[in-house]
N, C-alpha and C. Protein backbone atom coordinates (compact mmCIF):
# COMPACT_ATOMS: atom_id res chain seq x y z
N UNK A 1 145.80 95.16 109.59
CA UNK A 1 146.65 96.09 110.30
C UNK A 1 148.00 96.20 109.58
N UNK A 2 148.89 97.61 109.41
CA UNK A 2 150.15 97.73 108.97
C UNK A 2 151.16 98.65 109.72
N UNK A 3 152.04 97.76 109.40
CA UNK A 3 153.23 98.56 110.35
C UNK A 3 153.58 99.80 109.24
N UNK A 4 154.72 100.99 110.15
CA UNK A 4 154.87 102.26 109.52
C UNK A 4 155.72 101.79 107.95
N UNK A 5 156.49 100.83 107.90
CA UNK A 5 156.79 100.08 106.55
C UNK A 5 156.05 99.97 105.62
N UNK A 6 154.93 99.54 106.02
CA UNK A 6 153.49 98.99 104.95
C UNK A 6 152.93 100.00 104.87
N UNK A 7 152.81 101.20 105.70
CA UNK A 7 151.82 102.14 105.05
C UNK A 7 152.08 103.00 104.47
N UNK A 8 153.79 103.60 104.38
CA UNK A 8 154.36 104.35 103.46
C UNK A 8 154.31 104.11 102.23
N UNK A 9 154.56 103.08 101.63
CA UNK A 9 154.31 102.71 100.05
C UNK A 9 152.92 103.06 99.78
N UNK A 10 151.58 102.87 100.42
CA UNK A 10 150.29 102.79 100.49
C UNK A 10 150.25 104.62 100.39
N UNK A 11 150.80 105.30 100.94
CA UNK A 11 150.79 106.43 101.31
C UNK A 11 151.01 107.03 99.74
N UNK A 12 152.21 106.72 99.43
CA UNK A 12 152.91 107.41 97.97
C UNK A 12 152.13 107.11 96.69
N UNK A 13 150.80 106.05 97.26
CA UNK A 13 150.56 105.44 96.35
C UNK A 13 148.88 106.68 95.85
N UNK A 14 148.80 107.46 96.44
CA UNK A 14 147.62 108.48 96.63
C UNK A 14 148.27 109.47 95.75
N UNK A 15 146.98 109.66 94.60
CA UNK A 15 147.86 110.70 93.57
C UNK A 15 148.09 111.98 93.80
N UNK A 16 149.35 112.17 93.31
CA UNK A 16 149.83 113.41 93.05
C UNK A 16 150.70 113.64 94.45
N UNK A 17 150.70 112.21 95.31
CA UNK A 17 151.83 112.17 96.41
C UNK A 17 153.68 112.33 96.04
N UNK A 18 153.74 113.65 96.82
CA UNK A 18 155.24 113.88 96.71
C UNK A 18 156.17 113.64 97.51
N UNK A 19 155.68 113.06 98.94
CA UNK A 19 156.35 112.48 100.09
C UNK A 19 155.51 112.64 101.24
N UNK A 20 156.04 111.62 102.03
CA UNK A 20 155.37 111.27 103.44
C UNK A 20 155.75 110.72 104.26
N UNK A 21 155.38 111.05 105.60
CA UNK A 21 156.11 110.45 106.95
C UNK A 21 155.50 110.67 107.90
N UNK A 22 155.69 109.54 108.92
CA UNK A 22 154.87 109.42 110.41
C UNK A 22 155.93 110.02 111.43
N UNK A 23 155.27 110.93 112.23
CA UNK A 23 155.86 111.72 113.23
C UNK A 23 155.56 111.33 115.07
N UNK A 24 156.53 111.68 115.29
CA UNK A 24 156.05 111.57 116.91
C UNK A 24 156.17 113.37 117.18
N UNK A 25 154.61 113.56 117.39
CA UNK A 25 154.63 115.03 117.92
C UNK A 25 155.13 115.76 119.80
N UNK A 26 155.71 114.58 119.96
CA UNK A 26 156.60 115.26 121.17
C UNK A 26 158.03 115.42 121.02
N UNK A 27 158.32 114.55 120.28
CA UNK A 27 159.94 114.96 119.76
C UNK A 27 160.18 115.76 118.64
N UNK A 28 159.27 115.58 117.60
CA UNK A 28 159.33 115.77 116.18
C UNK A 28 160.03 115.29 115.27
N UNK A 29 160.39 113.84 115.93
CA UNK A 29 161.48 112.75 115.10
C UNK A 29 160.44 112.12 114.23
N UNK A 30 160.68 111.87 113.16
CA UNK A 30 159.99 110.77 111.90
C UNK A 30 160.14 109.16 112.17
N UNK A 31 159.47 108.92 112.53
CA UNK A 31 159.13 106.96 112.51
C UNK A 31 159.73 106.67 111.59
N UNK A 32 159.04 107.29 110.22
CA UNK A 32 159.59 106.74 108.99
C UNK A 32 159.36 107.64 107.89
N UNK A 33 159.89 107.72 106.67
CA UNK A 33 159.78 108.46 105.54
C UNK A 33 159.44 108.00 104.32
N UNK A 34 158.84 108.66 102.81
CA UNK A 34 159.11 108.11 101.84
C UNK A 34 159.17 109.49 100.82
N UNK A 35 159.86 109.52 99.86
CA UNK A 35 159.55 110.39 99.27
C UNK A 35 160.16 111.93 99.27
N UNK A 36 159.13 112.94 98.87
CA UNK A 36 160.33 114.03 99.12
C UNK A 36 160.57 114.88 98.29
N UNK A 37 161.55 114.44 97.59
CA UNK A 37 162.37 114.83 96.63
C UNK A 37 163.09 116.38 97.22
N UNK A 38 162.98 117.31 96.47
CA UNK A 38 163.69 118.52 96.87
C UNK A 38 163.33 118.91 98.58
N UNK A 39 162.19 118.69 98.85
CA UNK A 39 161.61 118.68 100.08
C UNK A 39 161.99 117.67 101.55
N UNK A 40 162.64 118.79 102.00
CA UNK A 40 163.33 117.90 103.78
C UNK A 40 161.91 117.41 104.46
N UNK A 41 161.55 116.23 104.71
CA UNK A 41 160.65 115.58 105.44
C UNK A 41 161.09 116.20 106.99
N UNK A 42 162.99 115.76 107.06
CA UNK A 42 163.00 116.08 108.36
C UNK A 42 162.67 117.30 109.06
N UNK A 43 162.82 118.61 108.26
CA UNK A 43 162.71 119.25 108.57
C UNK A 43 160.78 120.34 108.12
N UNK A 44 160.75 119.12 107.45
CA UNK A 44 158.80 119.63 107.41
C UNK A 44 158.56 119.05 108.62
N UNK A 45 159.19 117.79 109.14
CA UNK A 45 158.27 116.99 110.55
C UNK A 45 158.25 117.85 111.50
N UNK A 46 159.59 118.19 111.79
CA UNK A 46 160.01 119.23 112.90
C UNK A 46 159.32 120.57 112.76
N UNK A 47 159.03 120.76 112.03
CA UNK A 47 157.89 122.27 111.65
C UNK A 47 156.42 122.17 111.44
N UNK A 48 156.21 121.07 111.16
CA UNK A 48 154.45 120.84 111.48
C UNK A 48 154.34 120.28 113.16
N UNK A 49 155.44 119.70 113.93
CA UNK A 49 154.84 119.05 114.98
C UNK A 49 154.55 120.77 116.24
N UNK A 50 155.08 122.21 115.24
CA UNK A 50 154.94 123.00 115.95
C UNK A 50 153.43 123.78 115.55
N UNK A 51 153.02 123.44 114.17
CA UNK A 51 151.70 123.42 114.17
C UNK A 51 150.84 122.68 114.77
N UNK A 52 150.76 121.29 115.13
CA UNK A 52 150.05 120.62 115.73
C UNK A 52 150.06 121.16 117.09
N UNK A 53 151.12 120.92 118.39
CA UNK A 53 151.49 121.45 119.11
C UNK A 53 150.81 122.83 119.46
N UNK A 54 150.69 124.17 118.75
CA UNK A 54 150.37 125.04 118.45
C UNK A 54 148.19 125.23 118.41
N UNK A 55 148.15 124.28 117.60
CA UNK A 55 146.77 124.22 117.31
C UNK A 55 146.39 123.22 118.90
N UNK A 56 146.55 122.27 119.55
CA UNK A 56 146.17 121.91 120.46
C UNK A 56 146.42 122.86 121.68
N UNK A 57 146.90 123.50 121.76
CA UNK A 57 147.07 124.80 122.75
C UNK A 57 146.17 125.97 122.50
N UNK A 58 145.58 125.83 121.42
CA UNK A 58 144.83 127.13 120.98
C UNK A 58 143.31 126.62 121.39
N UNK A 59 142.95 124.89 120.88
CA UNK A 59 142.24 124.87 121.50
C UNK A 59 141.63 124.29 122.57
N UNK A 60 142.90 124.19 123.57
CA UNK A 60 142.59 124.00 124.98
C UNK A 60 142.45 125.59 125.45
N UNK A 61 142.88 126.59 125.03
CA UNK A 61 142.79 127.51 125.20
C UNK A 61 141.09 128.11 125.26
N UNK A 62 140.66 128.03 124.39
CA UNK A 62 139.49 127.56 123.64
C UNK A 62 138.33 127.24 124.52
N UNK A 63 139.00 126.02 125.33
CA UNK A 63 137.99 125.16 126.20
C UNK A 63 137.43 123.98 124.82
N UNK A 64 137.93 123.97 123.99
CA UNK A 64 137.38 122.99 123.35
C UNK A 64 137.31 121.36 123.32
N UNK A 65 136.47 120.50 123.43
CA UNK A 65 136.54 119.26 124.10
C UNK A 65 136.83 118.54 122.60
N UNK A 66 137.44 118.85 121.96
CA UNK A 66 137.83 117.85 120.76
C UNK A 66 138.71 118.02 119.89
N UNK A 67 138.53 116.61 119.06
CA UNK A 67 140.12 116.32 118.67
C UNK A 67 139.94 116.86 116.87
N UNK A 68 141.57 116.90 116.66
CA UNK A 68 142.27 117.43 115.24
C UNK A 68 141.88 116.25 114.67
N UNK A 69 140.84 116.22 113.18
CA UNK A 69 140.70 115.02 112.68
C UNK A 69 141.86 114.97 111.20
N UNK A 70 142.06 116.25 110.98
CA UNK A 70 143.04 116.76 110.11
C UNK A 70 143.24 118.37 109.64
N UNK A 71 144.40 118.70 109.42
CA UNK A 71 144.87 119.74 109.42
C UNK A 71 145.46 119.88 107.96
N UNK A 72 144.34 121.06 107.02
CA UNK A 72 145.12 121.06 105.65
C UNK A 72 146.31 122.39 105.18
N UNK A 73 147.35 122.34 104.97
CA UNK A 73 147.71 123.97 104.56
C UNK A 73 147.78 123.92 103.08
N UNK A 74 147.30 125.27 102.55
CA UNK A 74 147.18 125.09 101.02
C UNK A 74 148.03 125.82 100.44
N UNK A 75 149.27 125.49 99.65
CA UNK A 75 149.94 126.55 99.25
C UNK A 75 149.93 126.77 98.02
N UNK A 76 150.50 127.02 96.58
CA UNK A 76 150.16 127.52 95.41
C UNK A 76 150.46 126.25 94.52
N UNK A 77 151.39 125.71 94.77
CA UNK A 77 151.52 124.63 93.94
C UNK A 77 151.12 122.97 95.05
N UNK A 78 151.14 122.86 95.70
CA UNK A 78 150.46 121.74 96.81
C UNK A 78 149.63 122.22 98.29
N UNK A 79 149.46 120.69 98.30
CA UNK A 79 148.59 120.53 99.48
C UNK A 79 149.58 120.09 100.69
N UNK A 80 149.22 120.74 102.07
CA UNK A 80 149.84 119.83 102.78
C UNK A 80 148.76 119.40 104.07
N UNK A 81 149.11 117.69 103.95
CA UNK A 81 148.05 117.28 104.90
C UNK A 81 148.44 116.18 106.18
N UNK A 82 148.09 117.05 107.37
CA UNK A 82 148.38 116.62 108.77
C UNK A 82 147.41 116.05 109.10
N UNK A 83 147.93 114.51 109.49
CA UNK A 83 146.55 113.74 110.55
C UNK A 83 147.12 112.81 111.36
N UNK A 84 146.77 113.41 112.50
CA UNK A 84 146.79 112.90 113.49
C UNK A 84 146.26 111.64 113.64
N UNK A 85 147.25 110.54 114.52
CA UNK A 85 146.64 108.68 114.62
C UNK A 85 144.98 108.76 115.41
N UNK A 86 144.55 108.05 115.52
CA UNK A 86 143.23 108.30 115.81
C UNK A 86 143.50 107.29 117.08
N UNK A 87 144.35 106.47 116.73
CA UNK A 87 144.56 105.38 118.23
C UNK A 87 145.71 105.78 119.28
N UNK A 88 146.61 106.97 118.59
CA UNK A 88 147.61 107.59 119.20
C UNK A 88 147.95 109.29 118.35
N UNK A 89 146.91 110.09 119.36
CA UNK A 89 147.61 111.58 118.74
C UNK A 89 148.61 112.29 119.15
N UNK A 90 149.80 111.14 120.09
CA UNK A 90 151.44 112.02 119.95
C UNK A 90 151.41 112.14 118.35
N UNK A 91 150.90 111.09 117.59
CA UNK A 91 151.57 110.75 116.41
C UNK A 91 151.13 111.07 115.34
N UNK A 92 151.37 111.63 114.39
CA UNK A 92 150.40 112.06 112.86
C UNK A 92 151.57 111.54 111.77
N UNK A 93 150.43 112.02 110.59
CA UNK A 93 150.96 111.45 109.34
C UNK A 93 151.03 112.50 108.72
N UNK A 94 152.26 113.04 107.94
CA UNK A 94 152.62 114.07 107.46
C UNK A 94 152.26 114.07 105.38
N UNK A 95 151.26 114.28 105.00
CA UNK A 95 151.26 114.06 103.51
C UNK A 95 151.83 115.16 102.58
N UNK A 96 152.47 115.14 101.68
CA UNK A 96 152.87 116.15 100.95
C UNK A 96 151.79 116.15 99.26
N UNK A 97 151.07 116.86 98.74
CA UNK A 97 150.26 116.26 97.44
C UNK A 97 150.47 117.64 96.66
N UNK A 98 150.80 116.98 95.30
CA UNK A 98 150.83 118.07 94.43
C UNK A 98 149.67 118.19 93.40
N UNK A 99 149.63 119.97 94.03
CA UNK A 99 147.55 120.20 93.27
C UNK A 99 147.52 119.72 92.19
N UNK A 100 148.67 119.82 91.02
CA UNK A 100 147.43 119.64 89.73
C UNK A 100 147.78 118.11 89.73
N UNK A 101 148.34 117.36 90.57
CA UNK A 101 147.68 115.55 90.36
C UNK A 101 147.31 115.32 91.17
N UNK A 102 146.24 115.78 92.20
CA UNK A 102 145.44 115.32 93.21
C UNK A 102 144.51 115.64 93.34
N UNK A 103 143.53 114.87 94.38
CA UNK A 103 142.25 115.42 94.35
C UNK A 103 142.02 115.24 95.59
N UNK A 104 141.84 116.56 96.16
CA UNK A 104 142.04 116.69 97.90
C UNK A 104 141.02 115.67 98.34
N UNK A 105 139.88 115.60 97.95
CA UNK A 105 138.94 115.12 98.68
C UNK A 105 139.54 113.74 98.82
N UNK A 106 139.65 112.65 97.47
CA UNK A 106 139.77 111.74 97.50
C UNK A 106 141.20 111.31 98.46
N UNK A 107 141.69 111.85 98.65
CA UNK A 107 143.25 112.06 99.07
C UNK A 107 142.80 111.72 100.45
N UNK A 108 142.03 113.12 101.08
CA UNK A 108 141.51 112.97 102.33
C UNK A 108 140.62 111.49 102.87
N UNK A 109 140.01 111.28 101.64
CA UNK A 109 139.20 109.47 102.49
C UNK A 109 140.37 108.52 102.17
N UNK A 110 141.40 108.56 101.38
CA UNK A 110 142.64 107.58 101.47
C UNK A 110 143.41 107.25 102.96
N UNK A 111 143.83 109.08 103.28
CA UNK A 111 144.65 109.18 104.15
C UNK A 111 144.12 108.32 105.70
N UNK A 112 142.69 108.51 105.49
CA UNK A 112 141.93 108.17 106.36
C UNK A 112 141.69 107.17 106.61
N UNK A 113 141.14 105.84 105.28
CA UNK A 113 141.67 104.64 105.71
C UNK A 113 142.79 104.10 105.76
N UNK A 114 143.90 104.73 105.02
CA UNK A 114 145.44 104.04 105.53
C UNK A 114 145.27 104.09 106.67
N UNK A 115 145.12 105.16 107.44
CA UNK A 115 145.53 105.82 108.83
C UNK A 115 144.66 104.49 109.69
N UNK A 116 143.81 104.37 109.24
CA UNK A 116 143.04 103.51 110.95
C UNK A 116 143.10 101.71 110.54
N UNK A 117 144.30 101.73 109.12
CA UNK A 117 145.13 100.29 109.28
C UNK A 117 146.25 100.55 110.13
N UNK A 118 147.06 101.41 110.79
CA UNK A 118 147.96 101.82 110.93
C UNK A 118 148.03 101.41 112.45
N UNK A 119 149.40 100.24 112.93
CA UNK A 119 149.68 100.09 113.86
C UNK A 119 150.96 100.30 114.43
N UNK A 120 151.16 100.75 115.46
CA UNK A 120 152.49 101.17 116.14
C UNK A 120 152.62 100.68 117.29
């Protein structure tokens, strides 16, 4: 098991990672951060927790009986990847990956076992 300390380094450590941070999707405050660079975490947290937010309304709307296992947006030069805690979905993990040093897939089974070491 790792606290939000231990899994940020683990996080940056997934190639072609450009920053990352754990969110509480009712406030849209960051647990914690790493990374970044030109890119506001704070203000990516606060703008994906209105995608998440957004997508769980669409599909309760829906009637749909299930959960966000992850949420990718693809833009021209990166990936961005939302996942929700699996033991707590106020909370997700915000990944930032840049396409030409990553490899979504592998990225995606990383994020996935960091995520279910992940205690809060």
């Amino acid at each position: 098991m790792a606290t939000t300390k231990e899994t940020l380094p683990k996080l940056m450590e997934i190639d072609g990672c450009l920053g990352c941070c754990i969110v509480d999707s009712n406030s849209g405050m960051m647990l914690g951060a790493s990374g970044g660079g030109n890119l506001s975490l704070e203000v990516a947290a606060a703008g994906n927790t209105e995608v998440v937010r957004s997508k769980r309304k669409t599909m309760k709307a829906l009637n749909l009986a299930d959960h966000i296992e992850d949420m990718l947006i693809t833009l021209g030069k990166q990936y961005h990847l939302i996942r929700p805690l699996s033991t707590n979905d106020a909370l997700f993990i915000y990944l930032v990956l840049d396409k030409t040093r990553s490899n979504l897939a592998m990225a995606r089974h990383q994020l996935t076992q960091i995520e279910k070491d992940l205690v809060i």
